[in-house]
Protein backbone atom coordinates (compact mmCIF):
# COMPACT_ATOMS: atom_id res chain seq x y z
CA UNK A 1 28.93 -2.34 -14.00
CA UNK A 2 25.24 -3.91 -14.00
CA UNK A 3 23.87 -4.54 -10.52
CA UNK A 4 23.30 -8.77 -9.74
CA UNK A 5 20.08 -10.10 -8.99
CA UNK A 6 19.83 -11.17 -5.31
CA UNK A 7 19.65 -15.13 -5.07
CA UNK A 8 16.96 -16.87 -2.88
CA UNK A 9 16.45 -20.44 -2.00
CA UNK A 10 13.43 -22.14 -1.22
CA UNK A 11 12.25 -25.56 0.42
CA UNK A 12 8.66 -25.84 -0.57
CA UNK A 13 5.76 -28.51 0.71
CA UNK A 14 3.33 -28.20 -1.46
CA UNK A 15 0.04 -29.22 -0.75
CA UNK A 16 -3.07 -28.01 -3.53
CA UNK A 17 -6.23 -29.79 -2.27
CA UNK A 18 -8.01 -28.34 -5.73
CA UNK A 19 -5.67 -30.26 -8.53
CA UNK A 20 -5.07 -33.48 -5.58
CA UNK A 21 -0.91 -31.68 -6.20
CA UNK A 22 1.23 -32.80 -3.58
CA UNK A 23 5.14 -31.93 -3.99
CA UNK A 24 8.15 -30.47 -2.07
CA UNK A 25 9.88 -28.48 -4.63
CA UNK A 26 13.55 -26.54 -4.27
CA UNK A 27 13.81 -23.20 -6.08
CA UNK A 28 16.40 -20.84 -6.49
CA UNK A 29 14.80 -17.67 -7.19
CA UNK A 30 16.43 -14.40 -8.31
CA UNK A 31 15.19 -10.99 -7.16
CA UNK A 32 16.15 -8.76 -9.98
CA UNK A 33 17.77 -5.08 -9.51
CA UNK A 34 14.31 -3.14 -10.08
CA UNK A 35 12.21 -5.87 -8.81
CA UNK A 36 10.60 -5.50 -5.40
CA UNK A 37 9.98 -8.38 -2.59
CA UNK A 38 6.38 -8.05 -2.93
CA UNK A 39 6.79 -9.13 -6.62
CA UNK A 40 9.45 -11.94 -6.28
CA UNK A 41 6.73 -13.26 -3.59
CA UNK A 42 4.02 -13.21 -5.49
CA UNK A 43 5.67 -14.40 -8.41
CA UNK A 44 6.68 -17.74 -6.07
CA UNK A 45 2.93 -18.01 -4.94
CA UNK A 46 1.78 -18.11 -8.70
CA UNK A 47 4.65 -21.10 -9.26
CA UNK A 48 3.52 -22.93 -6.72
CA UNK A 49 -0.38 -22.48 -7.65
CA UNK A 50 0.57 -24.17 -10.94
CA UNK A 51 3.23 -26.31 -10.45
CA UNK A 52 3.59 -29.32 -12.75
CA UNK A 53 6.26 -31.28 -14.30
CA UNK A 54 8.65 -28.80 -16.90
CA UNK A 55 7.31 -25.33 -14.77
CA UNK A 56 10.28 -22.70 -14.83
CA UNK A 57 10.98 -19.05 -13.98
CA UNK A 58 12.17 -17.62 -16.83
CA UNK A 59 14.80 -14.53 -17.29
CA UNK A 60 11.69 -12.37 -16.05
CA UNK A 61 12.23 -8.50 -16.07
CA UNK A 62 15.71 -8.85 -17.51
CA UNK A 63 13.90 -10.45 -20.73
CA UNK A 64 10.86 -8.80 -22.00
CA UNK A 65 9.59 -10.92 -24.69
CA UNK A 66 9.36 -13.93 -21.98
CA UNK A 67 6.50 -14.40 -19.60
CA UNK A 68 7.89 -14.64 -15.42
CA UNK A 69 6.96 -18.26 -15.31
CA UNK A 70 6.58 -20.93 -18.47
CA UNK A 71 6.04 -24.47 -18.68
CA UNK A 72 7.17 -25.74 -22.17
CA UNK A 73 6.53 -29.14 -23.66
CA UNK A 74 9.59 -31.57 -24.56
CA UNK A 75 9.71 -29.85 -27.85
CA UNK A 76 10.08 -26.57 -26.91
CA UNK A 77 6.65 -25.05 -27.02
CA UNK A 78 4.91 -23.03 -24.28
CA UNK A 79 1.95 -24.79 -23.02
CA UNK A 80 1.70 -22.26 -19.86
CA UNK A 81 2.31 -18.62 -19.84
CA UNK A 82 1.94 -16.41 -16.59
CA UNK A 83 2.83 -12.73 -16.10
CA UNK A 84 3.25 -10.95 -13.35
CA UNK A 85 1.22 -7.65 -12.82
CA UNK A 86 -0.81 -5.28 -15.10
CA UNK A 87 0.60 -5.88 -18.34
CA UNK A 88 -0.37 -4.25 -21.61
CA UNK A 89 -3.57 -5.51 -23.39
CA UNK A 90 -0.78 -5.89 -26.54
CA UNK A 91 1.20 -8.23 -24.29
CA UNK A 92 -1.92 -10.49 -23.58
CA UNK A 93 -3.05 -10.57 -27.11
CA UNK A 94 0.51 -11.44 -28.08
CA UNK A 95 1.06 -14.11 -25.44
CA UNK A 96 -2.49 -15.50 -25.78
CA UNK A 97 -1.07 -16.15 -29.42
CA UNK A 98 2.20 -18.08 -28.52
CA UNK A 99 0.81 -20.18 -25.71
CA UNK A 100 -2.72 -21.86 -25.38
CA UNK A 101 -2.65 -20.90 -21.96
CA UNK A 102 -2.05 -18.12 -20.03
CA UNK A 103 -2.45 -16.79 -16.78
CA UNK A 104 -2.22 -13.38 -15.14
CA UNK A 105 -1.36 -12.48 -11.66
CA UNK A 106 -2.07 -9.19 -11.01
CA UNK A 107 -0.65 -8.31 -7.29
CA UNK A 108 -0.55 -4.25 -6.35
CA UNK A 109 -2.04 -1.64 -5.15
CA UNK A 110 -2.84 -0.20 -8.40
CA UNK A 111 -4.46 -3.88 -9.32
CA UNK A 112 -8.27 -2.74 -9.35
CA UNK A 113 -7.52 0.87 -11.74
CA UNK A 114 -5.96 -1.62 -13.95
CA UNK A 115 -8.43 -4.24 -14.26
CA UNK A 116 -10.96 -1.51 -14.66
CA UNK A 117 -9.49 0.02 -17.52
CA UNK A 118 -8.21 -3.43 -19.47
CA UNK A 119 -10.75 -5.19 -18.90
CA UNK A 120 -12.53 -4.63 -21.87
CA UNK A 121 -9.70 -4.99 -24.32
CA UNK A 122 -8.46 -8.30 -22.73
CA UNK A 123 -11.54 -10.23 -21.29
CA UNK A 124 -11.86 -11.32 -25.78
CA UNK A 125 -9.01 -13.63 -25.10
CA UNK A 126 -11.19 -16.62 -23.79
CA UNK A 127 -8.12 -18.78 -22.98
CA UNK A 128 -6.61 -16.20 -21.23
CA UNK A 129 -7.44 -15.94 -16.90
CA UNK A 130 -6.58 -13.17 -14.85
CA UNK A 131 -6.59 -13.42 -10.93
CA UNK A 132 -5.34 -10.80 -8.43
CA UNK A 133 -3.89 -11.62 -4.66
CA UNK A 134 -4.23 -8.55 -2.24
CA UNK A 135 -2.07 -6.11 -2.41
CA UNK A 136 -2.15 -6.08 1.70
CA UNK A 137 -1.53 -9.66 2.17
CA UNK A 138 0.80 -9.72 -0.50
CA UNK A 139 2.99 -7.05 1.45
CA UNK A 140 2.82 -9.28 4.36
CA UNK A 141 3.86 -12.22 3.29
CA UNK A 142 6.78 -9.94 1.70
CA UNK A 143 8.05 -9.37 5.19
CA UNK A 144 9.14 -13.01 5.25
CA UNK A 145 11.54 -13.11 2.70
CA UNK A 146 14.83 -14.33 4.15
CA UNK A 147 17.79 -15.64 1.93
CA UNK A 148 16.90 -19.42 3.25
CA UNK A 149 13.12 -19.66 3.56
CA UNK A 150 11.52 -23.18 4.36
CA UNK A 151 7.75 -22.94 3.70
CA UNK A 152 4.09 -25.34 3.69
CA UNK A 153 2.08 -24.08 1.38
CA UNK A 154 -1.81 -25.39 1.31
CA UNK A 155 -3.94 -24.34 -1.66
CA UNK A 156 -7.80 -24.51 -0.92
CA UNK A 157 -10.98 -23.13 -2.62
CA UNK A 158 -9.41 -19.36 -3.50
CA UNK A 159 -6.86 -19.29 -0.42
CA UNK A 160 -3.25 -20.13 -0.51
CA UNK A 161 -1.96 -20.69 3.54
CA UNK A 162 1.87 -20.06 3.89
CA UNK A 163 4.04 -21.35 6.96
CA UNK A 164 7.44 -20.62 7.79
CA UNK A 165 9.43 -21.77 10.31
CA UNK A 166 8.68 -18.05 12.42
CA UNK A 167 5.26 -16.76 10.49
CA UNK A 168 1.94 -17.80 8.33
CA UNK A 169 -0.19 -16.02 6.36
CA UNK A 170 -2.83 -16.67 3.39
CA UNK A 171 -3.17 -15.13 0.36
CA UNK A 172 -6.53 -14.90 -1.14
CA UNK A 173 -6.76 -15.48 -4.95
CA UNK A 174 -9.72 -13.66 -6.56
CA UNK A 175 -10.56 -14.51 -10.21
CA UNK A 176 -11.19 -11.69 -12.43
CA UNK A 177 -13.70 -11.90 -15.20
């Protein structure tokens, strides 16, 4: 018998002073079996730093051909594609051909080893843009994860701020490249 994902729910305020985005958003997030908190948070941090109008998460880890998070147009193409982590230079080159753009979040401690070593190989995509959060602040925020979470998140310059009802932190976002 396959292990169920663990279900989430979130109450968002969004607030991104760099796009003028302002939104309260409700997501139902699943943590999959061999997914950690530190990813399912980082993966909501990367929704909200590009939510729009048609953004979802997608089947994630338990579907490897899909990126985490999509946004596809009324006729079923991806516009958007963003993966989580260090993937494969492969995976960009095959995802900077299905979407015209894509995003990478890298989020761990092994984040700088990879970006060292791909670098080279992926950095030819030019519509593709990589950022990484700390790995540090990334583990805090991580500690927050409740079933129920109600958060405000403000997105200025390169720093996400996240309140709960208990905590806050911020998240730097550095842009590789």
């Amino acid at each position: 018998m396959a292990i169920k994902p663990t279900i989430y729910k979130l109450r968002i305020a969004i607030s991104d002073f760099n796009r003028d985005y302002y939104d309260s958003v409700n997501l139902t997030v699943a943590l999959h079996p061999s997914e950690n908190l530190p990813r399912m948070m980082a993966r909501i941090v990367a929704y909200c730093l590009n939510a729009q109008e048609n953004i979802t998460f997608t089947k994630g880890l338990s579907e490897v051909e899909e990126p985490d998070i999509w946004v596809k147009t009324l006729d079923g193409l991806i516009s958007l594609w963003i993966d989580m982590g260090e993937p494969a230079p492969d995976r960009v080159k095959k995802s900077s051909r299905l979407a015209p753009e894509v995003k990478v979040y890298s989020f761990n401690s092994k984040s700088d080893t990879w970006w060292e070593q791909s670098k080279a190989k992926v950095q030819a995509f030019s519509h593709v843009k990589f950022y990484q959060f700390d790995w540090s602040q990334v583990q805090t925020l991580a500690t927050f994860a409740q079933r129920n979470m109600d958060w405000s998140l403000t997105i200025s310059g390169d720093t996400v701020y996240i309140a709960t009802e208990s905590d806050e932190c911020e998240l730097v976002v550095k842009e590789l490249g």
